[in-house]
PDB file of N, CA and C in Angstrom:
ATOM      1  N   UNK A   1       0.850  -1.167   0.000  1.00  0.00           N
ATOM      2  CA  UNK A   1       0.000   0.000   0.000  1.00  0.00           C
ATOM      3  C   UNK A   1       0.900   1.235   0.000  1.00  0.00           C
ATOM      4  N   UNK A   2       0.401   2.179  -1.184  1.00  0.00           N
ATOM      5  CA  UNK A   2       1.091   3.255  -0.869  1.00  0.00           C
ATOM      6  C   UNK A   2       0.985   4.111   0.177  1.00  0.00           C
ATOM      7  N   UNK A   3       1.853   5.497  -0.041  1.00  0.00           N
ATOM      8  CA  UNK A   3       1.968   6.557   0.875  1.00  0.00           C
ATOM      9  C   UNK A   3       0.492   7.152   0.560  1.00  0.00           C
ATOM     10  N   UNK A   4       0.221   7.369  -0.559  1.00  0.00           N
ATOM     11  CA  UNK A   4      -1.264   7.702  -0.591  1.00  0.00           C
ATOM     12  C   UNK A   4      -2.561   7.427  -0.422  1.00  0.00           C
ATOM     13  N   UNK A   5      -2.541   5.841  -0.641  1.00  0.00           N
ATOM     14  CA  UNK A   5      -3.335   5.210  -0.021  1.00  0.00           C
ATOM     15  C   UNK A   5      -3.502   5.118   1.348  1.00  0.00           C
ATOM     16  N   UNK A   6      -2.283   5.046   1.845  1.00  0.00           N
ATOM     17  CA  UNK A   6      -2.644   4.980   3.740  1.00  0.00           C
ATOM     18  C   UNK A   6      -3.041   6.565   3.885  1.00  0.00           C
ATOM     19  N   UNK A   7      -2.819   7.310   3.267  1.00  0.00           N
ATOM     20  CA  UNK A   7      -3.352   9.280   3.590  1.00  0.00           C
ATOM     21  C   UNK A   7      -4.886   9.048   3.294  1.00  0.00           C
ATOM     22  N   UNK A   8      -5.465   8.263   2.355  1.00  0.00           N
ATOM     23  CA  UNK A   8      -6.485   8.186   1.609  1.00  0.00           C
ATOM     24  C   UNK A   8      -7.379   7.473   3.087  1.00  0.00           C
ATOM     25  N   UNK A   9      -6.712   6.351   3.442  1.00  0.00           N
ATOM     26  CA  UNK A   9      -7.648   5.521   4.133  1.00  0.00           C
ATOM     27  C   UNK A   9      -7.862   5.830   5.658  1.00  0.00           C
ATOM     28  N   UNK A  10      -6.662   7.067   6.149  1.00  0.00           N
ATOM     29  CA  UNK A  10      -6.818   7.798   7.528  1.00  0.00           C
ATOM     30  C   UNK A  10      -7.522   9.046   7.614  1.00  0.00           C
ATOM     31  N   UNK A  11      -7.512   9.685   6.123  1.00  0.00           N
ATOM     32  CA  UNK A  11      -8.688  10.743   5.854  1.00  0.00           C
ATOM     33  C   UNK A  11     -10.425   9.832   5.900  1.00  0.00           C
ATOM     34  N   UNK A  12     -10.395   8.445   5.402  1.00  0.00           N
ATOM     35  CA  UNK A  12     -12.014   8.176   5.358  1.00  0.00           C
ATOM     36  C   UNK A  12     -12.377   7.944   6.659  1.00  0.00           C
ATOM     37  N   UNK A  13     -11.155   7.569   7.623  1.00  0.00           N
ATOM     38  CA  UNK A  13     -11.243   6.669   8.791  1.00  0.00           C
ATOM     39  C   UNK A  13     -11.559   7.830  10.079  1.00  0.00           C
ATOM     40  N   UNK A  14     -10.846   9.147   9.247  1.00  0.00           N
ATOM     41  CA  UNK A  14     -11.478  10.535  10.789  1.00  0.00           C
ATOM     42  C   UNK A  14     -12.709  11.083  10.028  1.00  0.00           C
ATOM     43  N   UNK A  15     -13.024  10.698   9.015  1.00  0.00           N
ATOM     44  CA  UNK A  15     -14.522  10.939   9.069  1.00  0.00           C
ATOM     45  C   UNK A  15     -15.533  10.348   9.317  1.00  0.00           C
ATOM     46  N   UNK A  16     -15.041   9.029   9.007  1.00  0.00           N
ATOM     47  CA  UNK A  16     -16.076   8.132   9.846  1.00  0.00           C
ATOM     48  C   UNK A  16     -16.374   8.060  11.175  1.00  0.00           C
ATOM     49  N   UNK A  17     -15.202   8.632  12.132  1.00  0.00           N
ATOM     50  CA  UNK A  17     -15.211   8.766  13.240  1.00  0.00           C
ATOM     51  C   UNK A  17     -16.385   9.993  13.621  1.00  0.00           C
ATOM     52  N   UNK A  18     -15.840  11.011  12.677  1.00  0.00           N
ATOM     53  CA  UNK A  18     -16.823  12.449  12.761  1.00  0.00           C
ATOM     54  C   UNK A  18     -18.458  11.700  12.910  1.00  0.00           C
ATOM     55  N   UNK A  19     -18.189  10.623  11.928  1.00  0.00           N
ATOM     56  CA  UNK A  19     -20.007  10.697  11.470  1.00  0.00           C
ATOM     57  C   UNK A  19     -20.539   9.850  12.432  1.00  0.00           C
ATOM     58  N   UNK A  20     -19.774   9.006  13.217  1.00  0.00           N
ATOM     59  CA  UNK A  20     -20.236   8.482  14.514  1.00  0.00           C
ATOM     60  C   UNK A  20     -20.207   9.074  15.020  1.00  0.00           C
ATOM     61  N   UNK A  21     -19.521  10.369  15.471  1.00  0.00           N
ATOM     62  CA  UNK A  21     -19.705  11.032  16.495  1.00  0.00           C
ATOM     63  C   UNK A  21     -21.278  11.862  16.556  1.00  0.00           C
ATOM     64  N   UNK A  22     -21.487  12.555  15.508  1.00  0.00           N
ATOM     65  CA  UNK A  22     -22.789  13.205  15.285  1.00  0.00           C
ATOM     66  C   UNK A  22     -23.727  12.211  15.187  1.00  0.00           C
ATOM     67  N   UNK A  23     -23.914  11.106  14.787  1.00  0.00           N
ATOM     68  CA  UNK A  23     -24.753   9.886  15.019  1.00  0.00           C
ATOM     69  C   UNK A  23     -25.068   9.549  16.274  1.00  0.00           C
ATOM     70  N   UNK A  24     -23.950   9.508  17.419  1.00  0.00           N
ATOM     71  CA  UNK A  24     -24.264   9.618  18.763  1.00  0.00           C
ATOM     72  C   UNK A  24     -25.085  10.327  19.340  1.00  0.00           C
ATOM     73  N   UNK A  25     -24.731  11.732  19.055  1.00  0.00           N
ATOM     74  CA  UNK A  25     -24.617  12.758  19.647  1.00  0.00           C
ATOM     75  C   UNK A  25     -26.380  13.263  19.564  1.00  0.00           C
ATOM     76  N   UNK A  26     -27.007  12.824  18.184  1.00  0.00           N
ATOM     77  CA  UNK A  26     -28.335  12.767  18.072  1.00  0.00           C
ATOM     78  C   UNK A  26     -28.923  11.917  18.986  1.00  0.00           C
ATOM     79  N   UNK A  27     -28.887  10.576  18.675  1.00  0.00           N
ATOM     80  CA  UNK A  27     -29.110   9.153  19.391  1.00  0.00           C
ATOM     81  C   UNK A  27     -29.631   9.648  20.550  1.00  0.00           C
ATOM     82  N   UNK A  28     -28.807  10.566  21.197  1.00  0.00           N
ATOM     83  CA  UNK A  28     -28.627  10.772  22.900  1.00  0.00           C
ATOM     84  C   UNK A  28     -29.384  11.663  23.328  1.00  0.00           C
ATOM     85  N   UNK A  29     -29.519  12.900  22.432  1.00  0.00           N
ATOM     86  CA  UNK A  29     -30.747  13.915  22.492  1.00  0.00           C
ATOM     87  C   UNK A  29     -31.989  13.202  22.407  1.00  0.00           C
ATOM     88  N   UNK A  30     -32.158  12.706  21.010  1.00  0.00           N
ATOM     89  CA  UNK A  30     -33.194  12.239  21.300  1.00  0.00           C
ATOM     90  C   UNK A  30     -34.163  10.883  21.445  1.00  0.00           C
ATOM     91  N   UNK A  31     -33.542  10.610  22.311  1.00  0.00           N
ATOM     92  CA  UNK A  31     -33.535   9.299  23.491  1.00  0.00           C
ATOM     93  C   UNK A  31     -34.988   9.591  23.753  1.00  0.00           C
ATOM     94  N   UNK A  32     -35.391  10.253  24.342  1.00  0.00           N
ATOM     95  CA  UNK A  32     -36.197  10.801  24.991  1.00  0.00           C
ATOM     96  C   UNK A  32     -37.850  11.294  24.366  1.00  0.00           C
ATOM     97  N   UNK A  33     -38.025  10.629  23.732  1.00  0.00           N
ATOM     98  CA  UNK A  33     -39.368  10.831  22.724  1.00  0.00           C
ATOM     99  C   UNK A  33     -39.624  12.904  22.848  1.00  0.00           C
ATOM    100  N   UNK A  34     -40.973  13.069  23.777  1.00  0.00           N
ATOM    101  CA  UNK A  34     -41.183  14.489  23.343  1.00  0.00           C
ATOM    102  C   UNK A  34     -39.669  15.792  23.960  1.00  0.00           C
ATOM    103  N   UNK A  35     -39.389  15.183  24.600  1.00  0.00           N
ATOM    104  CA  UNK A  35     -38.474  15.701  25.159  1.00  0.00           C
ATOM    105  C   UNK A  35     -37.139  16.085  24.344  1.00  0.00           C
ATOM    106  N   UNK A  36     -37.087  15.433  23.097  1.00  0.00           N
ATOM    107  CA  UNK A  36     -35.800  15.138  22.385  1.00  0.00           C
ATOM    108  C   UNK A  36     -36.164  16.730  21.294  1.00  0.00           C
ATOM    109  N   UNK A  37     -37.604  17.387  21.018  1.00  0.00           N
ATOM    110  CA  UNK A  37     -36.812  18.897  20.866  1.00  0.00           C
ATOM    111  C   UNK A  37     -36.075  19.870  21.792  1.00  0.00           C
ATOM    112  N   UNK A  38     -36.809  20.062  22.406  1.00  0.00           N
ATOM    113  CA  UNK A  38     -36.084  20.841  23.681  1.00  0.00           C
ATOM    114  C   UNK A  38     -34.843  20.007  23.761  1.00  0.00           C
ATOM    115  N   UNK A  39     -34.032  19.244  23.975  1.00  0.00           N
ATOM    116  CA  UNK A  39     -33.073  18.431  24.156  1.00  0.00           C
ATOM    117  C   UNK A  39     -31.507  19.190  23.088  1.00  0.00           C
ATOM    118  N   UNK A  40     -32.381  18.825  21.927  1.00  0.00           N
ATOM    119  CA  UNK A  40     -31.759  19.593  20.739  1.00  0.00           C
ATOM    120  C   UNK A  40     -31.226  20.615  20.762  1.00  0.00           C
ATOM    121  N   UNK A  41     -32.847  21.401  20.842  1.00  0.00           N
ATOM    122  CA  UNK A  41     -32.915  22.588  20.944  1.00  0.00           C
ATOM    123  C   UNK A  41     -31.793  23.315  22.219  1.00  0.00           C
ATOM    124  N   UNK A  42     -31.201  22.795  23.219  1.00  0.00           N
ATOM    125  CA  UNK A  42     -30.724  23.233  24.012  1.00  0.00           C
ATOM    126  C   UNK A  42     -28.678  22.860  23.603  1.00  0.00           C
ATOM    127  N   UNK A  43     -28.577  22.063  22.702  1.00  0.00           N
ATOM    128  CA  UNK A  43     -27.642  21.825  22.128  1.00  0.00           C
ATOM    129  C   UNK A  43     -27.225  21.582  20.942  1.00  0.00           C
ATOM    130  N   UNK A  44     -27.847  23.159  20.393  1.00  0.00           N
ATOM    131  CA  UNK A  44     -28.030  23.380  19.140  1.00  0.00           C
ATOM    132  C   UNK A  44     -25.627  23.273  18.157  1.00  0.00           C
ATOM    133  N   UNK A  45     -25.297  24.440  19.172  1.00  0.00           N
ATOM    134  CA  UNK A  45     -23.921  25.114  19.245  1.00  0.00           C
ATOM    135  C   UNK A  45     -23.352  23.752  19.416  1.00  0.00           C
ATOM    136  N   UNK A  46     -23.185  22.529  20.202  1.00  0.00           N
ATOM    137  CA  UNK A  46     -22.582  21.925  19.935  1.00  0.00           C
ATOM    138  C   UNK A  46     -22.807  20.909  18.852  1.00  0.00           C
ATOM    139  N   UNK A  47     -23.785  20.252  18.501  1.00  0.00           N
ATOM    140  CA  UNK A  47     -24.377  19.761  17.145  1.00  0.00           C
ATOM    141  C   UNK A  47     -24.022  20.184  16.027  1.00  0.00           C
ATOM    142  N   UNK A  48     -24.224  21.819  15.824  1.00  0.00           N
ATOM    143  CA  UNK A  48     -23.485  22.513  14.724  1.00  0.00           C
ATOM    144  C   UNK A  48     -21.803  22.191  14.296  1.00  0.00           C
ATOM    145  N   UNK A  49     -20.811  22.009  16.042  1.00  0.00           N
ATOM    146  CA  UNK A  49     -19.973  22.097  15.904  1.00  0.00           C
ATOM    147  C   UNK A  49     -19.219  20.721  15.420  1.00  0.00           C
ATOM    148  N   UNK A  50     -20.151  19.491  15.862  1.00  0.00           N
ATOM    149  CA  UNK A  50     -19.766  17.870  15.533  1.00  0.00           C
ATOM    150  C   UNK A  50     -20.469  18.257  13.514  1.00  0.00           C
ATOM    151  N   UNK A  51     -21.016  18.952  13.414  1.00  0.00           N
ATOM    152  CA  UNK A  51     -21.550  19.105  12.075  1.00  0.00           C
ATOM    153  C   UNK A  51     -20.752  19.199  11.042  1.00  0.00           C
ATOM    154  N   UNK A  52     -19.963  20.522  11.387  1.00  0.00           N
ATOM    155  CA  UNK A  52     -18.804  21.285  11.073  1.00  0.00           C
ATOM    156  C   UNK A  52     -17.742  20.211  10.898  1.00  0.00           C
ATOM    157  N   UNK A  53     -16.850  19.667  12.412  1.00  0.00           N
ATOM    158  CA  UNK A  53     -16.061  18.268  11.644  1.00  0.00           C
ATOM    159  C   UNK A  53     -16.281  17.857  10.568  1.00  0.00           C
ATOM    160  N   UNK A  54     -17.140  17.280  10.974  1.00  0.00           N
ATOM    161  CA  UNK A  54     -17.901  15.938  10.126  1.00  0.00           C
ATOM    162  C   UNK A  54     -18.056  16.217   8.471  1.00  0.00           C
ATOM    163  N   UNK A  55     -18.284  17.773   8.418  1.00  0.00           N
ATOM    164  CA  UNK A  55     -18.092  18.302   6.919  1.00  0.00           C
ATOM    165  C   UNK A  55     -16.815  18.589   6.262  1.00  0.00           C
ATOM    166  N   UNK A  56     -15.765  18.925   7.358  1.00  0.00           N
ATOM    167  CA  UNK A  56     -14.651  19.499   7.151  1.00  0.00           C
ATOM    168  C   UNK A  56     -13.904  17.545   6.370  1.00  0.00           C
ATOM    169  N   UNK A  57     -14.192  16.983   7.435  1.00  0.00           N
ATOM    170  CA  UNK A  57     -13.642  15.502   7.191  1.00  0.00           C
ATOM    171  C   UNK A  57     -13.670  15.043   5.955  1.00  0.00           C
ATOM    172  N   UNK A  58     -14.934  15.626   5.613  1.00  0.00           N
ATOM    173  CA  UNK A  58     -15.776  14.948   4.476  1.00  0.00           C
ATOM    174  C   UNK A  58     -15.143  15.232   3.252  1.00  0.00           C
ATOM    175  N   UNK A  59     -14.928  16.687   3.479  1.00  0.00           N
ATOM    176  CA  UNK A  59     -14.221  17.791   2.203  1.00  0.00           C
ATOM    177  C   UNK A  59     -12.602  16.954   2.141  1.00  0.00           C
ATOM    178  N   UNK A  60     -11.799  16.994   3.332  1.00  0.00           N
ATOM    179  CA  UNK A  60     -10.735  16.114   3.204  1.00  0.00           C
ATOM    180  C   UNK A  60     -10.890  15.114   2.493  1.00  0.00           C
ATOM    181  N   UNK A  61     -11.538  13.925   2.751  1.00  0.00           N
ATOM    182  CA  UNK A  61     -11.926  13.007   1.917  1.00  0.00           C
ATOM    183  C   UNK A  61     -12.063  13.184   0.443  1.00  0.00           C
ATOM    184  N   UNK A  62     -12.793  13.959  -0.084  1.00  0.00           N
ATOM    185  CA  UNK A  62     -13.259  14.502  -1.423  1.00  0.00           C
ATOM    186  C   UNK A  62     -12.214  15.094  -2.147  1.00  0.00           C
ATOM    187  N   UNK A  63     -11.376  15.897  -1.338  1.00  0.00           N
ATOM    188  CA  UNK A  63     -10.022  16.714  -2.132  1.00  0.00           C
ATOM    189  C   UNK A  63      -8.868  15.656  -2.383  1.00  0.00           C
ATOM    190  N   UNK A  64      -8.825  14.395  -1.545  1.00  0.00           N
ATOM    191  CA  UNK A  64      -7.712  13.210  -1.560  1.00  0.00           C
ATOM    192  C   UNK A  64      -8.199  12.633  -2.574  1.00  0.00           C
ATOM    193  N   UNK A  65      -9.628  12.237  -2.997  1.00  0.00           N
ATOM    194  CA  UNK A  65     -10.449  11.140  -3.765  1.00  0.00           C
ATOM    195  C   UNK A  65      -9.437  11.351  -5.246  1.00  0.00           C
ATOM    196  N   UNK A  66      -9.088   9.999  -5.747  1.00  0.00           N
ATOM    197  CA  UNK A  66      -8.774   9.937  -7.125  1.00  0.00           C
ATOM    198  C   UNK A  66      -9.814  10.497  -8.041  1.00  0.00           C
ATOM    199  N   UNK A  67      -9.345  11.132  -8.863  1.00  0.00           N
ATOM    200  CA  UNK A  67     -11.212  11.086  -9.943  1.00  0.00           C
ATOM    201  C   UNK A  67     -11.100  10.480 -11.030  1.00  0.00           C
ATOM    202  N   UNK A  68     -11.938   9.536 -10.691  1.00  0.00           N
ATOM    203  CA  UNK A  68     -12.350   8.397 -11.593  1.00  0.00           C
ATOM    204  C   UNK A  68     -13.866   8.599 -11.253  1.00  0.00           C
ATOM    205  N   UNK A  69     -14.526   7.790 -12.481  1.00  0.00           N
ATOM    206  CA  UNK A  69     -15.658   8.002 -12.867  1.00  0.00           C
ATOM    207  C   UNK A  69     -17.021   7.687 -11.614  1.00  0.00           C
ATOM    208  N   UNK A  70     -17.891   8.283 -11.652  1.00  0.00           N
ATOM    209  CA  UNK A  70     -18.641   8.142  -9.979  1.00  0.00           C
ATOM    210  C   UNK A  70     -20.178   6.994 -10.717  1.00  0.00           C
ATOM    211  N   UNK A  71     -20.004   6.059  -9.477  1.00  0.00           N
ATOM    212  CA  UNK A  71     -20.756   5.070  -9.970  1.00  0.00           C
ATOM    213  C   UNK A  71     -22.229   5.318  -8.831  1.00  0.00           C
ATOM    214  N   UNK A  72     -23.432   4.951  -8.856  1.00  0.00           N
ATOM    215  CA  UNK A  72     -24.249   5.650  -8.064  1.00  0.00           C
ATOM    216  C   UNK A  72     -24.059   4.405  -6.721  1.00  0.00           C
ATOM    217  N   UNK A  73     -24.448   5.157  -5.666  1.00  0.00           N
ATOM    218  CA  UNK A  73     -24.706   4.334  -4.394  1.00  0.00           C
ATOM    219  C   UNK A  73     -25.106   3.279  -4.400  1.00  0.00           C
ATOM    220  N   UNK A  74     -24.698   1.839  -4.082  1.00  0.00           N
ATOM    221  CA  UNK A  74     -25.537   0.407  -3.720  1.00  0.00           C
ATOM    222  C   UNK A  74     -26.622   0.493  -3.389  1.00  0.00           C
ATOM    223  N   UNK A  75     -27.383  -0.467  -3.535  1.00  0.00           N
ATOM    224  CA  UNK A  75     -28.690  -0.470  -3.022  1.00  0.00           C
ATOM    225  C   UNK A  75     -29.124  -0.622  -2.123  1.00  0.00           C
ATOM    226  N   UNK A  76     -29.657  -0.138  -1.541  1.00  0.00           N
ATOM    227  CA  UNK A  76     -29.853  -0.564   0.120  1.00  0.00           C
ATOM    228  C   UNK A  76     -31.280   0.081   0.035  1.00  0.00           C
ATOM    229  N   UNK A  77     -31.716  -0.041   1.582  1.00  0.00           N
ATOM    230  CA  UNK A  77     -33.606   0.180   2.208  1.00  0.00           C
ATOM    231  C   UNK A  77     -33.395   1.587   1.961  1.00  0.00           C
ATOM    232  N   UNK A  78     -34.552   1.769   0.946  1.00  0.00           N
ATOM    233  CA  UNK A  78     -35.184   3.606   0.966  1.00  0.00           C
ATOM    234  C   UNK A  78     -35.162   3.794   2.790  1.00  0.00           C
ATOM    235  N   UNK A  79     -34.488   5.661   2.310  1.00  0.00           N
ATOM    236  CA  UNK A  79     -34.750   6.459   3.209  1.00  0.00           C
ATOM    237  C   UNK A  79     -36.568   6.726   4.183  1.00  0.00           C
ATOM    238  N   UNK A  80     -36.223   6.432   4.976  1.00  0.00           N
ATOM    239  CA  UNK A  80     -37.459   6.171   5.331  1.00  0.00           C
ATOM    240  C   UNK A  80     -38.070   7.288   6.950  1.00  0.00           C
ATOM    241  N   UNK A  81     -36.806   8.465   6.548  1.00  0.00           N
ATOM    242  CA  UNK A  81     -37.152   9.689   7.009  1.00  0.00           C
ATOM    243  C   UNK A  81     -37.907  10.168   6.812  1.00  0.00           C
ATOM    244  N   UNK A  82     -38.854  10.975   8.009  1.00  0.00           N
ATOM    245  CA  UNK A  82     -40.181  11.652   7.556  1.00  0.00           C
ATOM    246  C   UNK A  82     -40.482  12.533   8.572  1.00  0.00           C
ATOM    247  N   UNK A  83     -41.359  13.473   8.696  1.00  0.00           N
ATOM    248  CA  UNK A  83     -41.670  14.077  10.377  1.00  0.00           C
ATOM    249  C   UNK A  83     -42.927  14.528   9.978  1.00  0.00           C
ATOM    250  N   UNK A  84     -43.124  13.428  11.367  1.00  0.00           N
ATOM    251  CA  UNK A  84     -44.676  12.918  11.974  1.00  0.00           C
ATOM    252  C   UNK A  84     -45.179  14.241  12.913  1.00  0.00           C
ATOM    253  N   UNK A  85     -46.542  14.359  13.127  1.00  0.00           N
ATOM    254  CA  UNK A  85     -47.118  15.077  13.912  1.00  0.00           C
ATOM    255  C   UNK A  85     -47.400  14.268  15.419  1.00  0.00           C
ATOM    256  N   UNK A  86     -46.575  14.483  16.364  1.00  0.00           N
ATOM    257  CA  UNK A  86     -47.019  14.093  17.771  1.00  0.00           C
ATOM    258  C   UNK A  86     -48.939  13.782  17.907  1.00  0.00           C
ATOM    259  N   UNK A  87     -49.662  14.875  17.584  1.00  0.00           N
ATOM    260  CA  UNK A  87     -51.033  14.771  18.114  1.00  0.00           C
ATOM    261  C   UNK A  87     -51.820  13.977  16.717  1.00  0.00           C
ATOM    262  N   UNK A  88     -51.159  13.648  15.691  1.00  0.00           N
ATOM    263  CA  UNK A  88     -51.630  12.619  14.857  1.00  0.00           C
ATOM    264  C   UNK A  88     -51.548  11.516  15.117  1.00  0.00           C
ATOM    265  N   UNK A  89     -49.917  11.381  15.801  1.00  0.00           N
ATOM    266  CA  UNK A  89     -49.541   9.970  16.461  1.00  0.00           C
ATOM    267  C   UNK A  89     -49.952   9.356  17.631  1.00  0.00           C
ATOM    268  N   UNK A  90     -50.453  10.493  18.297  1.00  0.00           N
ATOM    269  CA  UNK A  90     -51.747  10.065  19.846  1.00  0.00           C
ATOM    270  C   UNK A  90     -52.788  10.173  19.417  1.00  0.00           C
ATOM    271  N   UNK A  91     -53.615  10.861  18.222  1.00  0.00           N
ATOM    272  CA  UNK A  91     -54.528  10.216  17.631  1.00  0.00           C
ATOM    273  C   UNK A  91     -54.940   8.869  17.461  1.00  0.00           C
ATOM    274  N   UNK A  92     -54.061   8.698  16.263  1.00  0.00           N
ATOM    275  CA  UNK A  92     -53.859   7.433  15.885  1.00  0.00           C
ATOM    276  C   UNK A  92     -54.332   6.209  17.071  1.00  0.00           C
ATOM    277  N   UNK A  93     -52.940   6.536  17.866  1.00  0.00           N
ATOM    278  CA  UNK A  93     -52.982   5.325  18.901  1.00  0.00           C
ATOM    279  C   UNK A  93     -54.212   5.379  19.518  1.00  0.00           C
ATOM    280  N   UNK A  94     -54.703   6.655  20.314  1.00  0.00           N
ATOM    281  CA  UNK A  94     -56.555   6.394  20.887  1.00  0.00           C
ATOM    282  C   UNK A  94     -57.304   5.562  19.998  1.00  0.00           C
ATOM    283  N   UNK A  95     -56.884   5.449  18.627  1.00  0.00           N
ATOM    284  CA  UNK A  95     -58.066   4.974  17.349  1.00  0.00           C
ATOM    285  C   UNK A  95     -58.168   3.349  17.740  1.00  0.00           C
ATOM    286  N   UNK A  96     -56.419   2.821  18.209  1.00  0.00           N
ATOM    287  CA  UNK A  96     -56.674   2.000  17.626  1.00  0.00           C
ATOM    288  C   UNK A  96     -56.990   0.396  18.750  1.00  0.00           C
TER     289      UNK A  96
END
């Protein structure tokens, strides 16, 4: 392995770290069902700042990347992000 390759694979390896870190760092806020805005909301400045890494890492990554031709993402389970209404979702549940 080259000299560039090991630069290549310690740049993907502190961003991956970044992106666990902000992966945590959510997780932990919002633990806590209604509680997890306010939660957020109260650790907005540091979120921003694991954000910030995590982008900076990213850009490292991207400026090292060979460029060769970009093939699209594997397939994996649709995104299955969405935001629900709390009093739809205690709706709901009284319904059912």
């Amino acid at each position: 392995m080259g000299e560039g390759e090991r630069e290549q694979l310690r740049r993907l390896a502190v961003w991956l770290a970044c992106r666990r870190d902000v992966d945590a760092a959510v997780e932990h806020l919002t633990r806590y069902g209604p509680a997890a805005s306010d939660q957020v909301a109260s650790h907005l400045a540091a979120l921003t700042r694991l954000l910030e890494l995590e982008a900076d890492a990213f850009a490292a990554v991207e400026a090292g990347a060979p460029r060769v031709a970009q093939l699209p993402l594997p397939t994996s389970e649709p995104l299955r992000a969405s935001v629900h209404s709390l009093q739809q979702a205690r709706g709901r549940r009284k319904q059912a």
